[in-house]
C-alpha atoms as a PDB file:
ATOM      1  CA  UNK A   1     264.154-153.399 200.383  1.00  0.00           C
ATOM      2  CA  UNK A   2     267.083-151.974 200.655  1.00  0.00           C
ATOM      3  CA  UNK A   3     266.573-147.785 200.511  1.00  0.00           C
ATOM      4  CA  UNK A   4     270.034-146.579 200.514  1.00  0.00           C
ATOM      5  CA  UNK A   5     270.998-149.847 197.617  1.00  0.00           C
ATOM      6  CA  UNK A   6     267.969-148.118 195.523  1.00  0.00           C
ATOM      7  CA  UNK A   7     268.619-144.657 195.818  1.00  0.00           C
ATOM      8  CA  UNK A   8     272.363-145.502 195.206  1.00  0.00           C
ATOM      9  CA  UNK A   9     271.449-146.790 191.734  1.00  0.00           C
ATOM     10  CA  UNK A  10     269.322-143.814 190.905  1.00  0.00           C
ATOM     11  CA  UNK A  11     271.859-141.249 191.672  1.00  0.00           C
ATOM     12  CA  UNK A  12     274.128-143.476 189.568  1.00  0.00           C
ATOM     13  CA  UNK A  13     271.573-143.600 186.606  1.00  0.00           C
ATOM     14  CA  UNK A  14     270.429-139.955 187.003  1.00  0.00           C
ATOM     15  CA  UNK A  15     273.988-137.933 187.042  1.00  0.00           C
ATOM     16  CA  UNK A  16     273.959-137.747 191.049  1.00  0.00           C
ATOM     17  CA  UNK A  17     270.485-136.871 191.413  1.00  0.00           C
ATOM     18  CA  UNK A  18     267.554-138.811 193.249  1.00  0.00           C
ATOM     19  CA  UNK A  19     263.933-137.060 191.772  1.00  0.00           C
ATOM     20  CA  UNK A  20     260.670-137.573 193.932  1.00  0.00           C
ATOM     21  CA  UNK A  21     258.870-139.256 190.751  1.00  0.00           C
ATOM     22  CA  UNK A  22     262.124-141.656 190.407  1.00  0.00           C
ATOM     23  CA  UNK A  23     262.463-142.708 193.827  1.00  0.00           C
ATOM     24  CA  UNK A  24     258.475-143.386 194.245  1.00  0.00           C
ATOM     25  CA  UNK A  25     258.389-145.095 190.866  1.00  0.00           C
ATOM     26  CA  UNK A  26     260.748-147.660 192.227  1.00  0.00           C
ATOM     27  CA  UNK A  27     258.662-148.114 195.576  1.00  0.00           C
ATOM     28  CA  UNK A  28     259.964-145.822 197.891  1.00  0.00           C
ATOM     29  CA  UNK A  29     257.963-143.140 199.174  1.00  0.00           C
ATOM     30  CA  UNK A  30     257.775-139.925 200.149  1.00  0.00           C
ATOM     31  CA  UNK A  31     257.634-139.955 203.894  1.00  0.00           C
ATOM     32  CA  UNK A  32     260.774-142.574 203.420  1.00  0.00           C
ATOM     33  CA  UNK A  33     262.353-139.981 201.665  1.00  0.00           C
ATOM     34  CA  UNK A  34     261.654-137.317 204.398  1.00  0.00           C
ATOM     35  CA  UNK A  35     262.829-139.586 207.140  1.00  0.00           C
ATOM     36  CA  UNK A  36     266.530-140.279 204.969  1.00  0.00           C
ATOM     37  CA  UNK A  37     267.063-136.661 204.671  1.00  0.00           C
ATOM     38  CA  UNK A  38     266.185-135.890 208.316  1.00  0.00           C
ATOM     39  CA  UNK A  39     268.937-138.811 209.518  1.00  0.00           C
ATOM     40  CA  UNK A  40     271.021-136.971 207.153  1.00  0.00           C
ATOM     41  CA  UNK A  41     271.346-140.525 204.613  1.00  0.00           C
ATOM     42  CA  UNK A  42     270.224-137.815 201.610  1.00  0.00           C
ATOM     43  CA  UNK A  43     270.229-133.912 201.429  1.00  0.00           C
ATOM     44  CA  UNK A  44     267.214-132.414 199.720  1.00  0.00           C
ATOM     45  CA  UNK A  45     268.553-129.642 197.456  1.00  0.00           C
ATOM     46  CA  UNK A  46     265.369-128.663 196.088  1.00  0.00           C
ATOM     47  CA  UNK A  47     261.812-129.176 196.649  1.00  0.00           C
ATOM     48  CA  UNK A  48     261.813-132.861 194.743  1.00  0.00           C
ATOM     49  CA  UNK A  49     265.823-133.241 194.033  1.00  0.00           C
ATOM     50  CA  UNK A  50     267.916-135.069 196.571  1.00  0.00           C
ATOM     51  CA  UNK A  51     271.552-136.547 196.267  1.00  0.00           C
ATOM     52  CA  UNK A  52     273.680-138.525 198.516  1.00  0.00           C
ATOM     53  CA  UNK A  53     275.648-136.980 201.211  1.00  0.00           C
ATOM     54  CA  UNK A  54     279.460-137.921 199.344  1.00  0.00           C
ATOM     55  CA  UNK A  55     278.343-136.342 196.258  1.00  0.00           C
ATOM     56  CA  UNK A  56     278.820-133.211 194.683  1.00  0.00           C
ATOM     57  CA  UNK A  57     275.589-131.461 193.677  1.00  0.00           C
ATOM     58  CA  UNK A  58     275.929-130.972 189.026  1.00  0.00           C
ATOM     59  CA  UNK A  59     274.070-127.303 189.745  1.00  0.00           C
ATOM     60  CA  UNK A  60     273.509-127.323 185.845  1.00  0.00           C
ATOM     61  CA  UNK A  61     271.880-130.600 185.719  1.00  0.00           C
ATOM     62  CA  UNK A  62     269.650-129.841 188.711  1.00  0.00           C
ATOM     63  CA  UNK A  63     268.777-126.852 187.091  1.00  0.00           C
ATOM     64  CA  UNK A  64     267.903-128.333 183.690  1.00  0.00           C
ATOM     65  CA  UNK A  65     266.043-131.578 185.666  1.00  0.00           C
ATOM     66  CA  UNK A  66     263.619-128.694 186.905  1.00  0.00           C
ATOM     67  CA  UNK A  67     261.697-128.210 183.148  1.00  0.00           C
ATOM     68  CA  UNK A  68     262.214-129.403 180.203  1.00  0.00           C
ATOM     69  CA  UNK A  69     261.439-125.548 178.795  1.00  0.00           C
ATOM     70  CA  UNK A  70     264.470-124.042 179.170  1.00  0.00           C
ATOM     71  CA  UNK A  71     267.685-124.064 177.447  1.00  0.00           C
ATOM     72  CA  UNK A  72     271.217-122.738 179.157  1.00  0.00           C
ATOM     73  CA  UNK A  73     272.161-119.123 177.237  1.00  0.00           C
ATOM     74  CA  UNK A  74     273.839-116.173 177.218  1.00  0.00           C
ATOM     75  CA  UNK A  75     276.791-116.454 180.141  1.00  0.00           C
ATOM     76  CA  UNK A  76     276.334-120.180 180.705  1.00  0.00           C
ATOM     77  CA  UNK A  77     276.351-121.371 177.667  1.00  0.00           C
ATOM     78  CA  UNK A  78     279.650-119.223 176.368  1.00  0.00           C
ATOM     79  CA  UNK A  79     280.763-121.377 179.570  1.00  0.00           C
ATOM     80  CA  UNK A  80     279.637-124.680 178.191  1.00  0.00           C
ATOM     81  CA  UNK A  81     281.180-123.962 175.013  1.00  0.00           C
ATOM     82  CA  UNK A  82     284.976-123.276 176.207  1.00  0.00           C
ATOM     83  CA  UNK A  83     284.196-119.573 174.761  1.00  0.00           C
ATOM     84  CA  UNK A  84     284.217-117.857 178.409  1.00  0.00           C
ATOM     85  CA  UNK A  85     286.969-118.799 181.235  1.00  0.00           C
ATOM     86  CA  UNK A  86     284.492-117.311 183.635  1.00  0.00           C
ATOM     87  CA  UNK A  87     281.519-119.832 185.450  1.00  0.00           C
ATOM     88  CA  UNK A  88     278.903-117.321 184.973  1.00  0.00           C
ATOM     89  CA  UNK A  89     278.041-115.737 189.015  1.00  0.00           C
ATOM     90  CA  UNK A  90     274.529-116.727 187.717  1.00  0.00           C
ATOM     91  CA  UNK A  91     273.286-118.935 185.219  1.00  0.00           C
ATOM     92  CA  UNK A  92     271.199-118.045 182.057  1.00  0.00           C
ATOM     93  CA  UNK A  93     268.751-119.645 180.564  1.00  0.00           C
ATOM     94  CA  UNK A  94     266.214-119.061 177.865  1.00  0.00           C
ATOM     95  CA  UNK A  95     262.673-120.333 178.082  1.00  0.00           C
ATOM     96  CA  UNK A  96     259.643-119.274 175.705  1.00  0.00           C
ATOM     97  CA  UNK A  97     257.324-116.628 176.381  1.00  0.00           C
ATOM     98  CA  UNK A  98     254.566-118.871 177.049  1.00  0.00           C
ATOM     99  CA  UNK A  99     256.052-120.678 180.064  1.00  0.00           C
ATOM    100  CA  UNK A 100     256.897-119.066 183.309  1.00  0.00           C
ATOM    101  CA  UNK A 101     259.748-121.018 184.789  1.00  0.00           C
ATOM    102  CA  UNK A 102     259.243-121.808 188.657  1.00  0.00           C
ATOM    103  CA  UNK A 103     260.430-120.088 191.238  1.00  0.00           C
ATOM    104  CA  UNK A 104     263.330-122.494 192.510  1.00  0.00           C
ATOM    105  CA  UNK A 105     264.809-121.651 188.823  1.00  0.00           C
ATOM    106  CA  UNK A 106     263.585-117.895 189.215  1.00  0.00           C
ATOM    107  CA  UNK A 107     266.184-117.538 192.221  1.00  0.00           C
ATOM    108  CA  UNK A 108     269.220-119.348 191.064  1.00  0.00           C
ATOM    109  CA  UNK A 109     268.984-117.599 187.343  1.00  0.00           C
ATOM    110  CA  UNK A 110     268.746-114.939 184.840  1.00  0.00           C
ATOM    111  CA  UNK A 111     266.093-115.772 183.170  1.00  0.00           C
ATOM    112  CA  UNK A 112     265.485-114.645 179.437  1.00  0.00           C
ATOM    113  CA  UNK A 113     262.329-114.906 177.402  1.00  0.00           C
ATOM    114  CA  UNK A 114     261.846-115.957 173.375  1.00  0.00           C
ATOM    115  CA  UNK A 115     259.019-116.488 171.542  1.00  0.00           C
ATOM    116  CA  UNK A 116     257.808-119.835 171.122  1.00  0.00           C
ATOM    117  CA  UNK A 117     258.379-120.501 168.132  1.00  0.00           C
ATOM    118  CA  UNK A 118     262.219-119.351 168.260  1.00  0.00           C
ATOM    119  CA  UNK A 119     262.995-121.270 171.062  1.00  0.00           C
ATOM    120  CA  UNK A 120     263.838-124.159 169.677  1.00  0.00           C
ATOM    121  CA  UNK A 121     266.218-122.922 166.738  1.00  0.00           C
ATOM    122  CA  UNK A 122     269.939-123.877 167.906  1.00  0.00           C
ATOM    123  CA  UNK A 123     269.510-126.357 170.511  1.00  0.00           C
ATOM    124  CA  UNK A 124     271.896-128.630 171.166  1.00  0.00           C
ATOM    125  CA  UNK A 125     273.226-130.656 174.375  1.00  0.00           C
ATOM    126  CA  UNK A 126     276.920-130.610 176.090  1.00  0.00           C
ATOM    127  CA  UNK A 127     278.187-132.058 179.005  1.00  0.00           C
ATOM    128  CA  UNK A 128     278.603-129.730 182.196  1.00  0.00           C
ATOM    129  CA  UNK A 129     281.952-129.646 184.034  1.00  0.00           C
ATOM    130  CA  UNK A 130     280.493-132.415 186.188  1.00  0.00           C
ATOM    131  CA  UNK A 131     280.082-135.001 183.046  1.00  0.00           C
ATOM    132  CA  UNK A 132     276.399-134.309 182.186  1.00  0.00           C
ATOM    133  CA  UNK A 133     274.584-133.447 179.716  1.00  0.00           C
ATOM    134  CA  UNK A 134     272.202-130.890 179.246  1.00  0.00           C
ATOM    135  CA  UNK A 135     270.235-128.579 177.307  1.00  0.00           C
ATOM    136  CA  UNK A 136     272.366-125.264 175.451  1.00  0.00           C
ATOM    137  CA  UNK A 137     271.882-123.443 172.658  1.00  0.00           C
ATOM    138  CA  UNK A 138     274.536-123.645 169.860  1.00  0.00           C
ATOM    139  CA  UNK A 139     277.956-121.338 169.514  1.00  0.00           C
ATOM    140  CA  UNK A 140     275.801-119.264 166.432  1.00  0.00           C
ATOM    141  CA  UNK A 141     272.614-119.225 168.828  1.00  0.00           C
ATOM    142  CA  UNK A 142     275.169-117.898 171.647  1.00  0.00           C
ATOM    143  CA  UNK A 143     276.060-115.165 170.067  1.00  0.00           C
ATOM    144  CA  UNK A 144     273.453-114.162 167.822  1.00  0.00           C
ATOM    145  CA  UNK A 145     271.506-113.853 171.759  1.00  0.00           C
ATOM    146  CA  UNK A 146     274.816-112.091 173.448  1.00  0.00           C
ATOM    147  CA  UNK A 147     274.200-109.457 170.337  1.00  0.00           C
ATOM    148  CA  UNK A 148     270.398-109.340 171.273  1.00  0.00           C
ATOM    149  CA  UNK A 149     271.109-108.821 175.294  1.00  0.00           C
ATOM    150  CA  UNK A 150     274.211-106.859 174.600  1.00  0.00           C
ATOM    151  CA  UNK A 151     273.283-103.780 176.490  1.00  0.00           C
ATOM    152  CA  UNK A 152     272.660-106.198 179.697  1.00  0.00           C
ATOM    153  CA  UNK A 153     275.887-108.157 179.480  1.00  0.00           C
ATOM    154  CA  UNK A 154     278.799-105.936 179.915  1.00  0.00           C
ATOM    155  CA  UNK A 155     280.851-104.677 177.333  1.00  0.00           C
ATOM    156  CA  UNK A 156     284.039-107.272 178.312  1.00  0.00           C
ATOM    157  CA  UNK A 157     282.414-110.659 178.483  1.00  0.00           C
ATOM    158  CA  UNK A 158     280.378-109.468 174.840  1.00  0.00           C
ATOM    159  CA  UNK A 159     283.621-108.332 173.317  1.00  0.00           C
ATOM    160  CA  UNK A 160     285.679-111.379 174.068  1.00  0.00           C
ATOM    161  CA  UNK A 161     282.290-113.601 173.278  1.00  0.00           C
ATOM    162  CA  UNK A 162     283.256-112.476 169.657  1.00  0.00           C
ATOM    163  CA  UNK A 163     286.654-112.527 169.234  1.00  0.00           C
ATOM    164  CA  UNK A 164     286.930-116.185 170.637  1.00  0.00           C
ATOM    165  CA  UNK A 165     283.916-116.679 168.284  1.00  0.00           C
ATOM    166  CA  UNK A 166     285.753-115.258 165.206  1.00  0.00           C
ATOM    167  CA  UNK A 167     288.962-117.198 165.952  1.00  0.00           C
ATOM    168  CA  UNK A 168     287.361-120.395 166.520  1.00  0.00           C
ATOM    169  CA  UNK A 169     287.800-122.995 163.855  1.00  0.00           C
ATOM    170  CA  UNK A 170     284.493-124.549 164.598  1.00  0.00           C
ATOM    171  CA  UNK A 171     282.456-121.332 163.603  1.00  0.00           C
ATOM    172  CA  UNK A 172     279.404-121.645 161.398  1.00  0.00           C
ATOM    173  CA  UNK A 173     278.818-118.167 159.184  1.00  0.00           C
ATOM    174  CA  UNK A 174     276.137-119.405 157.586  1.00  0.00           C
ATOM    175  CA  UNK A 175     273.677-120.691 160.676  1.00  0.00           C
ATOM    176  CA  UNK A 176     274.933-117.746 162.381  1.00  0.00           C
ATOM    177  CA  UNK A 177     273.701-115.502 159.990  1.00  0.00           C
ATOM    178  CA  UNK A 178     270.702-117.484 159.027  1.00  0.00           C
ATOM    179  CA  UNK A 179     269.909-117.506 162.947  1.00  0.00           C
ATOM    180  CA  UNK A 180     270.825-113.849 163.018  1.00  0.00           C
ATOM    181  CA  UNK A 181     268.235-112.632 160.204  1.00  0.00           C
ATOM    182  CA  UNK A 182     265.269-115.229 162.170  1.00  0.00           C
ATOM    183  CA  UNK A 183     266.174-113.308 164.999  1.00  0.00           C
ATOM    184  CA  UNK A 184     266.157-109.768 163.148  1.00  0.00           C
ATOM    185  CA  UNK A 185     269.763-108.759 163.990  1.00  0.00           C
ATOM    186  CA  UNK A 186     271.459-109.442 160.607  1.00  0.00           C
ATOM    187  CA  UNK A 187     272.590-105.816 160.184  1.00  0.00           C
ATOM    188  CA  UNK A 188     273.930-105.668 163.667  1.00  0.00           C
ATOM    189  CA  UNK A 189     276.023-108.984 163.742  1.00  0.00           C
ATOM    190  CA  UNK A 190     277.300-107.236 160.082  1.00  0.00           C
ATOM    191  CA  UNK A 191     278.989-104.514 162.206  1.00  0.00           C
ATOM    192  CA  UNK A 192     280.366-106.325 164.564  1.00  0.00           C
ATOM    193  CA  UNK A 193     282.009-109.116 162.070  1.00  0.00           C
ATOM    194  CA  UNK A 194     283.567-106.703 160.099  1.00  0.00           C
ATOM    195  CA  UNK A 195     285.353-105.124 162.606  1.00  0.00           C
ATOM    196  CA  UNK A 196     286.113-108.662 163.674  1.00  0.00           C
ATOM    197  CA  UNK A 197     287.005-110.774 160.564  1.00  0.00           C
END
């Protein structure tokens, strides 16, 4: 077998990245794995993530590849959507109260916490800069959860959330507010829209 042929067509397959259970699944182990990244064929960039040494690492995707109990939020997904010209200095993600994320994901990002049984409402996949795709909540979930964390975000990146929000042709006033009175901040987002719209 040819290793570096394999794990070639993985990377390919997977968005540039070579997982542990992928790589084993097609016959090549663990140890072989070791031994590739310590003759520098692979660089590890998490415990159980590798890519190939020409590509560039899709942060978001890695991220997202780590549990499939989180969702990108607040900063990063304003980013995803075209609604912030900023890559966040750290992403965000949401996961539900119930789950504690691990802590590879604890160190590269904000982490916010949702009950279970809102976590779901608003999710929706888009591609990252690198091509993609991965989980984010929608433009209403977005901001009806900038409004919620407002007092952690900074006043700037909140502000200009909502102004791109209310000039974008795309905008949904209905599933925003139906999102915002699930996620009790329908008199808030009122404010804010009328000063807005």
């Amino acid at each position: 077998m040819n290793y570096m042929e394999e794990l070639s067509a993985i990377a390919k397959e997977h968005g540039g990245i070579i997982d542990t259970k992928t790589a084993t699944d097609r016959g090549i182990s663990k140890a072989m794995l070791s031994k590739l990244c310590k003759n520098e064929k692979i660089h590890r960039i998490v415990k159980g993530q590798y890519i190939l040494p020409d590509d560039m690492q899709d942060e978001l995707l890695s991220i997202s590849r780590r549990s499939d109990r989180i969702i990108f939020s607040h900063e990063t997904a304003l980013f995803l959507h075209g609604i912030s010209d900023r890559t966040p200095f750290e992403h965000t993600i949401t996961a539900p109260s119930d789950c504690v994320p691990s802590a590879a994901i604890k160190a590269e990002c904000k982490v916010y916490y949702i009950k279970p049984e809102l976590f779901e409402m608003g999710k929706s996949t888009l591609a990252t800069p690198a091509g993609n795709m991965v989980p984010v909540y929608d433009l209403e979930r977005t901001i009806c959860d900038i409004i919620r964390s407002r007092n952690k975000l900074g006043t700037e990146t909140f502000l200009a959330a909502l102004k791109m929000y209310a000039t974008n042709p795309k905008k949904n006033l209905n599933k925003l507010n139906s999102y915002a009175t699930q996620l009790r901040i329908a008199n808030v987002l009122r404010q804010y829209l009328e000063v807005l719209l």
